[in-house]
Protein backbone atom coordinates (compact mmCIF):
# COMPACT_ATOMS: atom_id res chain seq x y z
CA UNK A 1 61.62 -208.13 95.97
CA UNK A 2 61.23 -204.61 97.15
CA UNK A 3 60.61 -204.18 100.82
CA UNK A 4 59.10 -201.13 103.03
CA UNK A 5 63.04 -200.22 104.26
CA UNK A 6 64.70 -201.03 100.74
CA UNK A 7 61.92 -198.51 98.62
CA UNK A 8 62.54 -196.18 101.39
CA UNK A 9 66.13 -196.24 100.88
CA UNK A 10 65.86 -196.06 97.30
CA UNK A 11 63.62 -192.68 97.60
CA UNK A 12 66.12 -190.69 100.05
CA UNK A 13 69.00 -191.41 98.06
CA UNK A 14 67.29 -190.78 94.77
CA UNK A 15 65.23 -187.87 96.41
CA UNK A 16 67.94 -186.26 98.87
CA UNK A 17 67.74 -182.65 98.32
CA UNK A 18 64.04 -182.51 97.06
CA UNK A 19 60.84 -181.30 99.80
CA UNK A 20 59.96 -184.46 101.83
CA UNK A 21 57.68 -182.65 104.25
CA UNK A 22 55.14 -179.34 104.65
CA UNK A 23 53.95 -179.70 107.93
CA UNK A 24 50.63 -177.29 109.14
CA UNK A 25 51.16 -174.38 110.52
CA UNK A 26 54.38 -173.24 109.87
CA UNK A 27 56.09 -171.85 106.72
CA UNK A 28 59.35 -172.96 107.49
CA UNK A 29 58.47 -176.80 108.42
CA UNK A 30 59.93 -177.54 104.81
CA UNK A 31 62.34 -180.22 105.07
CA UNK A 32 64.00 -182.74 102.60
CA UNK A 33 64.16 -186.25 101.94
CA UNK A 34 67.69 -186.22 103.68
CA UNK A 35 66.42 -184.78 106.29
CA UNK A 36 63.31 -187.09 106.41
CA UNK A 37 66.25 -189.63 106.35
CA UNK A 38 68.26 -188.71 108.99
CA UNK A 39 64.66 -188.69 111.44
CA UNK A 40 63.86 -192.28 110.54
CA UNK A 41 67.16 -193.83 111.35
CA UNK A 42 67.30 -191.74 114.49
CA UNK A 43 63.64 -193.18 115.64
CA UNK A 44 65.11 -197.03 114.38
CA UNK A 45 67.81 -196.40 116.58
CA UNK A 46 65.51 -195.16 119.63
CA UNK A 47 63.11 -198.01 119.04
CA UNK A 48 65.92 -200.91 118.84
CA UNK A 49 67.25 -199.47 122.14
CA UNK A 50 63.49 -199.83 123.90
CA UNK A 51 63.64 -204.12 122.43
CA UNK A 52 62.09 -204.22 119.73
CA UNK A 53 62.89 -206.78 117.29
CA UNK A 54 61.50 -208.09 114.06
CA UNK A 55 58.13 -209.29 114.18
CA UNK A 56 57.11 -206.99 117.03
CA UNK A 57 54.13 -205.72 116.80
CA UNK A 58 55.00 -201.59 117.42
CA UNK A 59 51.60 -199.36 117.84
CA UNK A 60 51.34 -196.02 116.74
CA UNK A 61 48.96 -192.58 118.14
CA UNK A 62 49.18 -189.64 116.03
CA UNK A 63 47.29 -187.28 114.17
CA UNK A 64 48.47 -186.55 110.70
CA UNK A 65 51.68 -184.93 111.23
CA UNK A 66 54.92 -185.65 109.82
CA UNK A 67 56.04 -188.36 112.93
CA UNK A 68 53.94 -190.43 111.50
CA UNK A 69 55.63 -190.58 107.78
CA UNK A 70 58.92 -191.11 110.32
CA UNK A 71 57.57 -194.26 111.88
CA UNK A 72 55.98 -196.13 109.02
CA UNK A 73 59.62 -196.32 108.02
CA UNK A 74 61.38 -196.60 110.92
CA UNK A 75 59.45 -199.44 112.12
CA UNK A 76 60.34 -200.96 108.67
CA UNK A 77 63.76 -200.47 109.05
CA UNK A 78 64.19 -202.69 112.54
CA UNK A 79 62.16 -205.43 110.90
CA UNK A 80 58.76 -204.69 113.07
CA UNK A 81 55.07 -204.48 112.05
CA UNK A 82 53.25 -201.07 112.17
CA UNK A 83 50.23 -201.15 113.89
CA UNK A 84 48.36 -197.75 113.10
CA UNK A 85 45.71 -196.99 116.18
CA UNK A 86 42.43 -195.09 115.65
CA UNK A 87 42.53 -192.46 118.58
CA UNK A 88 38.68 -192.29 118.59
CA UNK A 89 38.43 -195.63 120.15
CA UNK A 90 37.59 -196.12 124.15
CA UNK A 91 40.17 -197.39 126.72
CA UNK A 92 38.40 -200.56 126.60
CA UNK A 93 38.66 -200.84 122.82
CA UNK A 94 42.25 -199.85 122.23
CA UNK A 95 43.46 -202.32 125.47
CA UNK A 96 41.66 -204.72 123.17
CA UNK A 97 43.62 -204.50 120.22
CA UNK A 98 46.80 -203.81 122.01
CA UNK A 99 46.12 -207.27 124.21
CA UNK A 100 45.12 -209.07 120.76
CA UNK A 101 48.35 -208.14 118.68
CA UNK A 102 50.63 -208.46 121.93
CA UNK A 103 51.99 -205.13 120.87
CA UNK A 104 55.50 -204.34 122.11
CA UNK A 105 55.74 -200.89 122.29
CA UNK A 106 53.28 -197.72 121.77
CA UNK A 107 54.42 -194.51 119.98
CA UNK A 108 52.44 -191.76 120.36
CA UNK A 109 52.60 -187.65 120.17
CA UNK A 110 52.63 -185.52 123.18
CA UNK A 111 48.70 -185.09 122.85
CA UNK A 112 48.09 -188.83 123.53
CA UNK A 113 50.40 -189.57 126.60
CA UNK A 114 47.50 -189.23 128.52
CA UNK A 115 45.32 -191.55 127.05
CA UNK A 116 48.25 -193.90 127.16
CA UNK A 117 48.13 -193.10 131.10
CA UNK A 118 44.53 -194.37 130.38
CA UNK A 119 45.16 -197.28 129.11
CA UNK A 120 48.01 -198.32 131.27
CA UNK A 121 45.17 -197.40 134.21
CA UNK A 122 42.83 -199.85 132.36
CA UNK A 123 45.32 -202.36 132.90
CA UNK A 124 47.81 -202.32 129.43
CA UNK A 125 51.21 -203.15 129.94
CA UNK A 126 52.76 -201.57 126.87
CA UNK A 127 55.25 -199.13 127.46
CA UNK A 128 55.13 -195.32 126.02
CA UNK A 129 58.00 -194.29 123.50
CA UNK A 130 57.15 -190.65 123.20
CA UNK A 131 57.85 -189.73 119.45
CA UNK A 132 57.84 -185.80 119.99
CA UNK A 133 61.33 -186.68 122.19
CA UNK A 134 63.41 -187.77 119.37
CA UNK A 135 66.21 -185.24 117.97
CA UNK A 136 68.08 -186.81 115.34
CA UNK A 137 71.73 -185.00 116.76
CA UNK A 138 71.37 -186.76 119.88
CA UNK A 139 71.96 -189.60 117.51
CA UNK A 140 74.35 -190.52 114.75
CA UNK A 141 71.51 -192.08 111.88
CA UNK A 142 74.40 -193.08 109.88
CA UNK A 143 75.53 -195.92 112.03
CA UNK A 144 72.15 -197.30 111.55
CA UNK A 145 71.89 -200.83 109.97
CA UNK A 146 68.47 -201.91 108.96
CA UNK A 147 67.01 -205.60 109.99
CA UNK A 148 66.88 -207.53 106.68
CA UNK A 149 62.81 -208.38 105.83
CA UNK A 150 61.28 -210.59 103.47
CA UNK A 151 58.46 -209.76 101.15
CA UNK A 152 56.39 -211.99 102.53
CA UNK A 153 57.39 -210.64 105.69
CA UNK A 154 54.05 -208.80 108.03
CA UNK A 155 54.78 -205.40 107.52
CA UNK A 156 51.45 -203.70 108.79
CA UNK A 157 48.59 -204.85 111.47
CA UNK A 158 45.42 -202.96 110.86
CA UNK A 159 42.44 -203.58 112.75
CA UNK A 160 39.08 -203.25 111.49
CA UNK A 161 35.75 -204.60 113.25
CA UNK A 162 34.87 -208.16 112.86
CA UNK A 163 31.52 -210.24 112.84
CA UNK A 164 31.66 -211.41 116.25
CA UNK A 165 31.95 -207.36 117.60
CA UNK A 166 35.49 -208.38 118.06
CA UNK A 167 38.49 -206.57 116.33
CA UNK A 168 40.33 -208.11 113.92
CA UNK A 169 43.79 -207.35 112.39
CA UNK A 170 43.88 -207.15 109.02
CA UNK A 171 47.82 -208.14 108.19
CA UNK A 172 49.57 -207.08 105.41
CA UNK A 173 53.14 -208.06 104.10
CA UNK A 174 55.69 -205.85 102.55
CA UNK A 175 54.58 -207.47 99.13
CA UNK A 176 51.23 -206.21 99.87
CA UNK A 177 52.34 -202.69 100.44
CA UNK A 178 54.66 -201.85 98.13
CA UNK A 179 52.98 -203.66 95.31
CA UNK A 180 50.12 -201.31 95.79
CA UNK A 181 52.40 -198.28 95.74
CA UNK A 182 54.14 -199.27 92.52
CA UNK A 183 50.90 -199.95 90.85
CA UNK A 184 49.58 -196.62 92.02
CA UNK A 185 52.26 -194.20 90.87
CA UNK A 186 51.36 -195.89 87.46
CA UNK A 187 47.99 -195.76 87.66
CA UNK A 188 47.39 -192.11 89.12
CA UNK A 189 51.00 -190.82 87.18
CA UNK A 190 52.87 -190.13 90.44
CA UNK A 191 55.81 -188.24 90.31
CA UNK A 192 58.39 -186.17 92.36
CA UNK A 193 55.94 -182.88 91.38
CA UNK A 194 52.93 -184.21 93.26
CA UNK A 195 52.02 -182.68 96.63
CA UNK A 196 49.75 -184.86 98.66
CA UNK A 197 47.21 -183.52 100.88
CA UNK A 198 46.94 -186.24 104.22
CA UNK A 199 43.66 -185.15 105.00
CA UNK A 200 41.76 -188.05 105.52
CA UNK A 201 43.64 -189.88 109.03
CA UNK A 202 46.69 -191.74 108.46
CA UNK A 203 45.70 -194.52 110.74
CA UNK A 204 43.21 -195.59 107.67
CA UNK A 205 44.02 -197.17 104.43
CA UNK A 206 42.11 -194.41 102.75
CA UNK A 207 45.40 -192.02 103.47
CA UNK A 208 47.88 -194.33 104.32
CA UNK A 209 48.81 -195.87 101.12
CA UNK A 210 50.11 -192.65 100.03
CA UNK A 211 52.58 -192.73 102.94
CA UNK A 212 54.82 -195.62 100.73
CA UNK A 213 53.21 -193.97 97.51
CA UNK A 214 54.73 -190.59 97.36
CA UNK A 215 57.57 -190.94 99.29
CA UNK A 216 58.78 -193.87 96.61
CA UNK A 217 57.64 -191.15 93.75
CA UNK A 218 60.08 -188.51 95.41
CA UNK A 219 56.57 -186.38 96.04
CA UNK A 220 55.79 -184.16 99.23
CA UNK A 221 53.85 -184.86 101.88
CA UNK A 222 51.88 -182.05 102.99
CA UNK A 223 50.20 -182.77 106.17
CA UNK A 224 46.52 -181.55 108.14
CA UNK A 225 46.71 -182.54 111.74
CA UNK A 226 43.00 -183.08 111.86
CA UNK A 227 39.99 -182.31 108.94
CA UNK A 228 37.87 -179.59 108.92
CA UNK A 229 36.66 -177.92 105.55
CA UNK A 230 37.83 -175.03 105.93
CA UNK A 231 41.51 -176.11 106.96
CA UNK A 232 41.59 -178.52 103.64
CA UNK A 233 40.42 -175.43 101.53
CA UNK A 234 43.23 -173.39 102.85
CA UNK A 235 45.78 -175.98 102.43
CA UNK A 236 45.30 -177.22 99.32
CA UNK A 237 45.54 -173.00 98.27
CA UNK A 238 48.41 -172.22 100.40
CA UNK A 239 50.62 -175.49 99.84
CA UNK A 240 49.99 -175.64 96.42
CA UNK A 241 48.56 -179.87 97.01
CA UNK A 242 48.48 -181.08 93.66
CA UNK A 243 46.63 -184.44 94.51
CA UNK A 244 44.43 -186.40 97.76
CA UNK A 245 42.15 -188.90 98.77
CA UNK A 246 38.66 -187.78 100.78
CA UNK A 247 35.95 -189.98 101.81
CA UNK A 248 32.50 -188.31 100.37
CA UNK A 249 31.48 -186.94 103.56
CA UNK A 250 34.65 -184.44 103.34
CA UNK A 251 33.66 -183.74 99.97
CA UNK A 252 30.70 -182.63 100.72
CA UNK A 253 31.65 -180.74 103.85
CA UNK A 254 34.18 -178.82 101.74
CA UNK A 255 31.75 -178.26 99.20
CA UNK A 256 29.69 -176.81 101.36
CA UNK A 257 31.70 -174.32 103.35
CA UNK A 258 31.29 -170.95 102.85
CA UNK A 259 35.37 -170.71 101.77
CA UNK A 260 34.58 -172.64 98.30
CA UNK A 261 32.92 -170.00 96.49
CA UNK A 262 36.74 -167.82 96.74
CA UNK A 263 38.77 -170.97 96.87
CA UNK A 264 41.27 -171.19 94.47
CA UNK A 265 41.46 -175.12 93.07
CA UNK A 266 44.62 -174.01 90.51
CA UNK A 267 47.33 -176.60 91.88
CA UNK A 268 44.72 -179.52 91.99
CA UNK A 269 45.43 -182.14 88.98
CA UNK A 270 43.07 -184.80 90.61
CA UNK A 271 40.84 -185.60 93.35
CA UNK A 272 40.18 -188.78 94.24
CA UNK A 273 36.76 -189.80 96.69
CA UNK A 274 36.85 -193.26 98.62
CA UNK A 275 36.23 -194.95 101.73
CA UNK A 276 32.32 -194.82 100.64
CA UNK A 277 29.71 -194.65 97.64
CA UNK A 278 29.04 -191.29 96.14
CA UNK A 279 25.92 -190.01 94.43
CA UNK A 280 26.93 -188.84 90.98
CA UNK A 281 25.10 -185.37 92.15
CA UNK A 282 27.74 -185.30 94.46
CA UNK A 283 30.33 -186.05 92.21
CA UNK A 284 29.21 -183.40 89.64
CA UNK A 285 29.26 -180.57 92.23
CA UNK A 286 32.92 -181.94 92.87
CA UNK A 287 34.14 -181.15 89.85
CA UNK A 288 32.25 -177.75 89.52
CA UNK A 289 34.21 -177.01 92.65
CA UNK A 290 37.89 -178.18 92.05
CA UNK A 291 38.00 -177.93 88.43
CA UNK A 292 40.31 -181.22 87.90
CA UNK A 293 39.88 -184.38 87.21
CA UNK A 294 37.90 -186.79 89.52
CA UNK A 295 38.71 -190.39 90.05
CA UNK A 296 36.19 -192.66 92.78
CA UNK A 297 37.88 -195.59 94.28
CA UNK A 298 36.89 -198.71 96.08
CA UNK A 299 38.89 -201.05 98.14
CA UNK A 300 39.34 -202.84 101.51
CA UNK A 301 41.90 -202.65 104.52
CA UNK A 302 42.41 -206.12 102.86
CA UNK A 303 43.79 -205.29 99.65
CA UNK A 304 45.78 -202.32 100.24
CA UNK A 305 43.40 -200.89 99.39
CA UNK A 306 42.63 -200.08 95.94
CA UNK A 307 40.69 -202.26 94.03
CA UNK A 308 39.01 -200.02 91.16
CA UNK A 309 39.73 -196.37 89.79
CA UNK A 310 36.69 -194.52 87.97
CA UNK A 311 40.18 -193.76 85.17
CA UNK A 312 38.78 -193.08 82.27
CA UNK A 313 39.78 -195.70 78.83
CA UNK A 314 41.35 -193.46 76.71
CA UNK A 315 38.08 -193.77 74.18
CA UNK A 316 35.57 -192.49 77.02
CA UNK A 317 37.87 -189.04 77.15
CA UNK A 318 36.38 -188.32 73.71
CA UNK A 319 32.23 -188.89 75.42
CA UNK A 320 30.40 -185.88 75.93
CA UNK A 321 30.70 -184.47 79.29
CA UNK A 322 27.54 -185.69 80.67
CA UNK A 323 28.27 -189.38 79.37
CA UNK A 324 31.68 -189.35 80.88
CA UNK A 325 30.27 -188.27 83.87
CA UNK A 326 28.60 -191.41 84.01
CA UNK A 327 31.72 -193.76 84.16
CA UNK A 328 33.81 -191.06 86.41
CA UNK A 329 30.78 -191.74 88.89
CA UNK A 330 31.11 -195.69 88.58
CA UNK A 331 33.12 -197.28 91.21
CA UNK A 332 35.69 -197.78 88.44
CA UNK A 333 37.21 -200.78 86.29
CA UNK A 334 40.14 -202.90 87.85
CA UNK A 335 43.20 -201.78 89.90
CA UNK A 336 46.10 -202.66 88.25
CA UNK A 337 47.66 -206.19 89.18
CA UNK A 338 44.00 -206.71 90.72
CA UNK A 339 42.01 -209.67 89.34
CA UNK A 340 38.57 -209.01 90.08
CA UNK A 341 35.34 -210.98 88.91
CA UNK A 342 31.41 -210.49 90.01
CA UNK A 343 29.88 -213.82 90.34
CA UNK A 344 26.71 -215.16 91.65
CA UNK A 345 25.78 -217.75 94.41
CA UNK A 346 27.59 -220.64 92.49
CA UNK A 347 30.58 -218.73 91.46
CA UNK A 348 29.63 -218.13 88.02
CA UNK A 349 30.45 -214.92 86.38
CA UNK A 350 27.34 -212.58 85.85
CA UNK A 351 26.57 -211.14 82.35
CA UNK A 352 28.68 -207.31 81.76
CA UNK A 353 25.00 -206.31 81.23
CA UNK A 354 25.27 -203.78 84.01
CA UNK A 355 21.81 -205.03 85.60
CA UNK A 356 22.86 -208.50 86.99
CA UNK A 357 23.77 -207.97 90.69
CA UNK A 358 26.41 -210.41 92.16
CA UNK A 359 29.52 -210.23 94.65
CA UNK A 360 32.81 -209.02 93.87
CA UNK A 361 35.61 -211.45 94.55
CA UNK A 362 39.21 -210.48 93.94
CA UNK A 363 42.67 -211.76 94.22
CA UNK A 364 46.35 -209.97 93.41
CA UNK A 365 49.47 -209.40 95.01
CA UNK A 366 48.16 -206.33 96.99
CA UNK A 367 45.40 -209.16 98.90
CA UNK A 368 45.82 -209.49 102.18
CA UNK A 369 47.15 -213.13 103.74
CA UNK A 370 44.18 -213.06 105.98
CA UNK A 371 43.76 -211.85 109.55
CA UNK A 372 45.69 -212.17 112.78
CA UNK A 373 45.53 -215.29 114.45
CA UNK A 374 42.21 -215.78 113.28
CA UNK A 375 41.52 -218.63 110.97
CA UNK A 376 38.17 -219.04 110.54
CA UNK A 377 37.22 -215.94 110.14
CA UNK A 378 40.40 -216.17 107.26
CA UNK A 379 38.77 -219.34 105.54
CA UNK A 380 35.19 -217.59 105.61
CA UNK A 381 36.75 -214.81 103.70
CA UNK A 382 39.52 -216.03 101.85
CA UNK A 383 37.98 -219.01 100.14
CA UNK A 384 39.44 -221.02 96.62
CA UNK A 385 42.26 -218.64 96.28
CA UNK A 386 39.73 -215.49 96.12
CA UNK A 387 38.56 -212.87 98.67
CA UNK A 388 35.24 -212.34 98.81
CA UNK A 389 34.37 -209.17 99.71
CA UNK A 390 31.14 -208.92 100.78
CA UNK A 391 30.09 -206.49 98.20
CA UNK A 392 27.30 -206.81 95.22
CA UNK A 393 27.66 -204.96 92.42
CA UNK A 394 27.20 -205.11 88.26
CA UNK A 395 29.69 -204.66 85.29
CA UNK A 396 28.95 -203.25 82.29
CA UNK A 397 30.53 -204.31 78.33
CA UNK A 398 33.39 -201.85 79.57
CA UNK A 399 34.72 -203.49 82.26
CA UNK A 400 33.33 -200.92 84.68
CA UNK A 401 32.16 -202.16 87.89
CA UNK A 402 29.26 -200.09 90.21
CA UNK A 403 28.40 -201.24 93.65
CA UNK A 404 25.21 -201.49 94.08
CA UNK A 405 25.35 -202.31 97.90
CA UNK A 406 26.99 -204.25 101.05
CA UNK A 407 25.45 -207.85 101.48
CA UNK A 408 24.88 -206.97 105.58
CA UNK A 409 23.24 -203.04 103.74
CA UNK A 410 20.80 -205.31 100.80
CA UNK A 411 17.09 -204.53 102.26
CA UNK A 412 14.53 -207.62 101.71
CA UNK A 413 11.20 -205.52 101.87
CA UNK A 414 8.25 -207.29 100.82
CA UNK A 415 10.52 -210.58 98.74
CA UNK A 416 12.16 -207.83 97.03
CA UNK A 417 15.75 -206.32 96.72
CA UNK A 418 16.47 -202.72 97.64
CA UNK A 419 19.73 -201.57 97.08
CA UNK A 420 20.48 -198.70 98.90
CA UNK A 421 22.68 -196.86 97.41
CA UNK A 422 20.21 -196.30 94.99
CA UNK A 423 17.52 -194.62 97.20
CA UNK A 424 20.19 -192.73 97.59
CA UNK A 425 20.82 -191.77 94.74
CA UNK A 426 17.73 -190.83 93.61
CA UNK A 427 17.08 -188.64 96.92
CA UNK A 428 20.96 -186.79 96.22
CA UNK A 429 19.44 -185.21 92.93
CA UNK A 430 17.09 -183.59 95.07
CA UNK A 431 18.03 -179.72 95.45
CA UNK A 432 17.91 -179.59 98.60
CA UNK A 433 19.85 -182.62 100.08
CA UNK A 434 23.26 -182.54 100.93
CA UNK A 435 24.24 -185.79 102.53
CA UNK A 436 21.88 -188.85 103.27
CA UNK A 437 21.67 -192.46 104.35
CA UNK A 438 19.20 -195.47 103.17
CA UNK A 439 19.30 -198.30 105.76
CA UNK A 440 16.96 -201.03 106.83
CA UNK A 441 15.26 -202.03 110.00
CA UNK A 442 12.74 -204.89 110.89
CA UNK A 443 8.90 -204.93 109.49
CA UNK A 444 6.41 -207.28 110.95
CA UNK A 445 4.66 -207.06 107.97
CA UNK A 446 7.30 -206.68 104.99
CA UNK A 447 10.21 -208.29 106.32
CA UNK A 448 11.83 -205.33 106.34
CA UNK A 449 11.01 -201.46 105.90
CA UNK A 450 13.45 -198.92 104.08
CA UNK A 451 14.29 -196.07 106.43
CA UNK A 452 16.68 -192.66 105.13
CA UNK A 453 18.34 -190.06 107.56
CA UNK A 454 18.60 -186.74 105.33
CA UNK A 455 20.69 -183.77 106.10
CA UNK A 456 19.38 -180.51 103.77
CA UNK A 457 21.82 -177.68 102.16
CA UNK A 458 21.86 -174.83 104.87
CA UNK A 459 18.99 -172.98 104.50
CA UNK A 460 17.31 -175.20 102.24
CA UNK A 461 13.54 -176.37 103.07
CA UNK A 462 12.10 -179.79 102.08
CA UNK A 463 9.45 -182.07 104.20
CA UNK A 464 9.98 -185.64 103.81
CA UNK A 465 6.81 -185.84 101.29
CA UNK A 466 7.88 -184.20 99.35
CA UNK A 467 11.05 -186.03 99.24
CA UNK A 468 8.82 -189.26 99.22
CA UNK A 469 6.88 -187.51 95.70
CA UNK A 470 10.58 -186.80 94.19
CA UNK A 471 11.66 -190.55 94.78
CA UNK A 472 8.16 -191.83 93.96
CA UNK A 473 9.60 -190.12 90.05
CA UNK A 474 12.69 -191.74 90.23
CA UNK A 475 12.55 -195.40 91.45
CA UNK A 476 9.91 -198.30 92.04
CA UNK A 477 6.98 -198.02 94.57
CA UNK A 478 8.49 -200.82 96.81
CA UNK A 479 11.77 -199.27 97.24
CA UNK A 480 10.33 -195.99 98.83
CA UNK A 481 11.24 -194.72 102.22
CA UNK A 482 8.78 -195.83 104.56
CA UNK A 483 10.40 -193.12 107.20
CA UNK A 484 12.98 -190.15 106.44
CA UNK A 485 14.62 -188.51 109.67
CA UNK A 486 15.43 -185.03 108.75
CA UNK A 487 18.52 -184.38 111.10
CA UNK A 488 21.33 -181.76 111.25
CA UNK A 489 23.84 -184.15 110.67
CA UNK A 490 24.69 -188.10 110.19
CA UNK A 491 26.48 -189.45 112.78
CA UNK A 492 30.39 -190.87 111.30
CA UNK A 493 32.59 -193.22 112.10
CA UNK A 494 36.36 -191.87 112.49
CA UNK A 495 37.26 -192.46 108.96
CA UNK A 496 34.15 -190.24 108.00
CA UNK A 497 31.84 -193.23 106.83
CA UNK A 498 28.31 -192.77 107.58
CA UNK A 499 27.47 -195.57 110.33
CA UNK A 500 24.06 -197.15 109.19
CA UNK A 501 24.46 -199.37 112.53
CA UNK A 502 24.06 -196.80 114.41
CA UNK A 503 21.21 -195.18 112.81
CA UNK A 504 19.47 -198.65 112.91
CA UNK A 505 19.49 -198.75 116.61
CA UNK A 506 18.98 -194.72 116.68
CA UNK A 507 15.40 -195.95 115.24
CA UNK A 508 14.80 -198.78 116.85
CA UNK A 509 15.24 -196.82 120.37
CA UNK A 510 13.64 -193.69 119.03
CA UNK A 511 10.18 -195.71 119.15
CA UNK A 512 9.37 -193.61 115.53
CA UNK A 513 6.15 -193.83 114.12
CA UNK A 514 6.08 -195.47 110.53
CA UNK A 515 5.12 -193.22 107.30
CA UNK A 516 2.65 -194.81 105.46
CA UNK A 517 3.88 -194.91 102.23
CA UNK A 518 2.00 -196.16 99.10
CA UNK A 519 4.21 -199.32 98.30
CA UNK A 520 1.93 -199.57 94.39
């Protein structure tokens, strides 16, 4: 069974003289898959000398430059488990994780020796290997000899947040990994031509994948230290990035900047949008943009991620535009290798009748083993052989699924069911909206009230009636907004998710006053 080191292997040799790397900034950062080589045995080498041995847990601090493709397979190679960090946690939060794992050693980029100074202040013991140090001629890569791992070997520790407030790490094997690279260089048609845009931040799943993807299609990894619109416009024109991943929030941030209307989308073969639902307004102005074909995803840090792809059958390429629009903006039909059923509260399938809402559960070779040293939280989610994810949804007679919305998201107003992606929805087709959020907050007289934090198009004017009179059109009395927030801007999480929890207690502390909404 392929492992993280032994596909790595296979690439370089297979790949030697072809572009590895196009780092930002600088024209002549080009540099091959021998040379990509060369820098990951070097880094084995430096990380072997600092103890660490298989099964240690190494952490890694870095925005998304090319060290990062280095480590992924370096830690590999000495049999260790990559533990990707998101920078935009506190002290407190990162000594968390670092405590939980019982991480061995921290690699990090100039930029974050301080806040490894931080942490150390804050009372972590993990020591600082310095990745920006490492010059692979102070070395000699070739006497290198790689740790030998299994494929059921822990290969990655990602942590996500957990129930309790706690982190937990999701773990996944080598089995995991490169099961879900395979399956998506068939799937999305990888090959050594691609160019990958790492936009989104490595430390997520959303980008990461790609990482073990491309590099095992021969492909080149062209990197963005950090997302703004206006730096992925450029780079996608200037690198010539064939292919990427963005959450919707980037989407629609790139849509939006002023650069779009001159940018020139030739080199694009496919976007892809994950990480989050997306409105199928947004997903029209998408293609209107980058001209190419658009694919929405869904998935988990616990299955690799990918568990659908909006792909097209090969008899819904031939549906009018408008109808095929329709399935592109589903959250897609089955990964491949991914078993994936929507059941109800007994575990019975629900009827492909595309109205019958139940949970997804899923199980495959790219599912997770369960979290780090956490077992109950394991059994809750990993439960007859299936994962359940958490998320409802329908199916319709083709197989294609559409999430309809998070269990913890579902609003109970008044006995009823409000899903919110479809508030949403209905308020995206509005003109003048450009990004919103639908979330739920406590009602002494309903249960619960539904609440939406809308963010117009630049100069664009809209009061929340008449939003309310546009969604009164579109969708039942009781699902409504009882109270739309027009802000600037939704506030993110570091992956670019809108963060309902935090608008929830925005509310609750903002002491709003209630619109008084007709609920007939």
């Amino acid at each position: 069974m392929t492992t993280l080191w032994t596909l790595f292997e296979a690439a370089t040799a297979a790949h030697a003289e072809r572009t590895a790397v196009l780092a930002a900034g600088d024209p002549r950062s080009a540099s091959t898959y021998a040379a990509l080589d060369r820098r990951v045995r070097a880094l084995a080498l430096r990380l072997r000398a600092a103890g660490v041995r298989p099964g240690d847990r190494v952490a890694l601090l870095a925005p998304n430059v090319p060290a990062y493709l280095d480590a992924t397979f370096a830690v590999a190679g000495v049999g260790a488990v990559l533990q990707p960090l998101n920078s935009r946690l506190a002290v407190r939060e990162l000594n968390e994780v670092l405590a939980d794992a019982e991480t061995r050693v921290l690699l990090a980029t100039a930029e974050f020796v301080p806040l490894h100074a931080s942490l150390a202040g804050a009372g972590a013991s993990v020591p600082l290997l310095e990745l920006d140090g490492i010059d692979p001629d102070e070395h000699d890569p070739a006497s290198f000899r790689p740790d030998a791992s299994h494929a059921t070997d822990l290969a990655h520790l990602y942590y996500t947040s957990g129930t309790t407030g706690r982190p937990k790490g999701v773990m996944l094997t080598h089995r995991n990994v490169c099961t879900h690279a395979f399956a998506a260089i068939d799937e999305l048609e990888l090959d050594a031509s691609d160019r990958w845009g790492h936009f989104a931040p490595m430390f997520h799943l959303a980008d990461a994948w790609a990482t073990v993807a491309i590099t095992a299609a021969g492909g080149t990894h062209v990197f963005e230290p950090r997302f703004t619109p206006e730096g992925a416009l450029d780079r996608i024109a200037n690198a010539r990035v064939t292919i990427t991943n963005l959450v919707p929030t980037m989407l629609n941030a790139m849509i939006a900047n002023p650069r779009a209307r001159g940018f020139d989308p030739s080199s694009l073969r496919m976007i892809l949008s994950g990480g989050a639902p997306i409105s199928p307004a947004l997903v029209r102005r998408v293609i209107e943009t980058f001209r190419c074909e658009y694919v929405q995803t869904y998935g988990m840090t616990e299955t690799s991620p990918y568990l659908t792809l909006s792909l097209l059958h090969d008899h819904l390429r031939e549906l009018p535009e408008e109808e095929a629009l329709r399935y592109r903006a589903r959250t897609g039909r089955p990964f491949a290798g991914v078993e994936l059923e929507i059941v109800d509260a007994s575990g019975a399938r629900v009827p492909a009748d595309d109205t019958t809402v139940g949970e997804i559960r899923v199980r495959g070779a790219s599912v997770s083993p369960g979290y780090w040293r956490r077992p109950e939280e394991t059994d809750a989610a990993f439960r007859d052989g299936w994962l359940h994810t958490g998320d409802l949804a329908v199916v319709d007679d083709e197989g294609y699924v559409n999430i309809v919305d998070r269990k913890k998201d579902m609003i109970v107003t008044g006995g009823e069911n409000v899903y919110s992606t479809e508030v949403e929805n209905a308020l995206s087709e509005h003109a003048s909206v450009r990004e919103v959020a639908v979330y739920g907050v406590p009602d002494a007289e309903w249960g619960e009230r539904v609440c939406a934090a809308v963010v117009l198009h630049g100069d664009a004017v809209a009061s929340a009636d008449e939003l309310v009179v546009w969604c009164r059109e579109r969708i039942a009395g009781y699902k409504l907004p009882r109270h739309i927030e027009l802000c600037e801007d939704l506030p993110k999480t570091a992956t670019g998710k809108v963060s309902k929890a935090t608008l929830r207690d925005r509310h609750a502390s903002g002491a709003r006053e209630n619109r008084p909404i007709d609920r007939g």
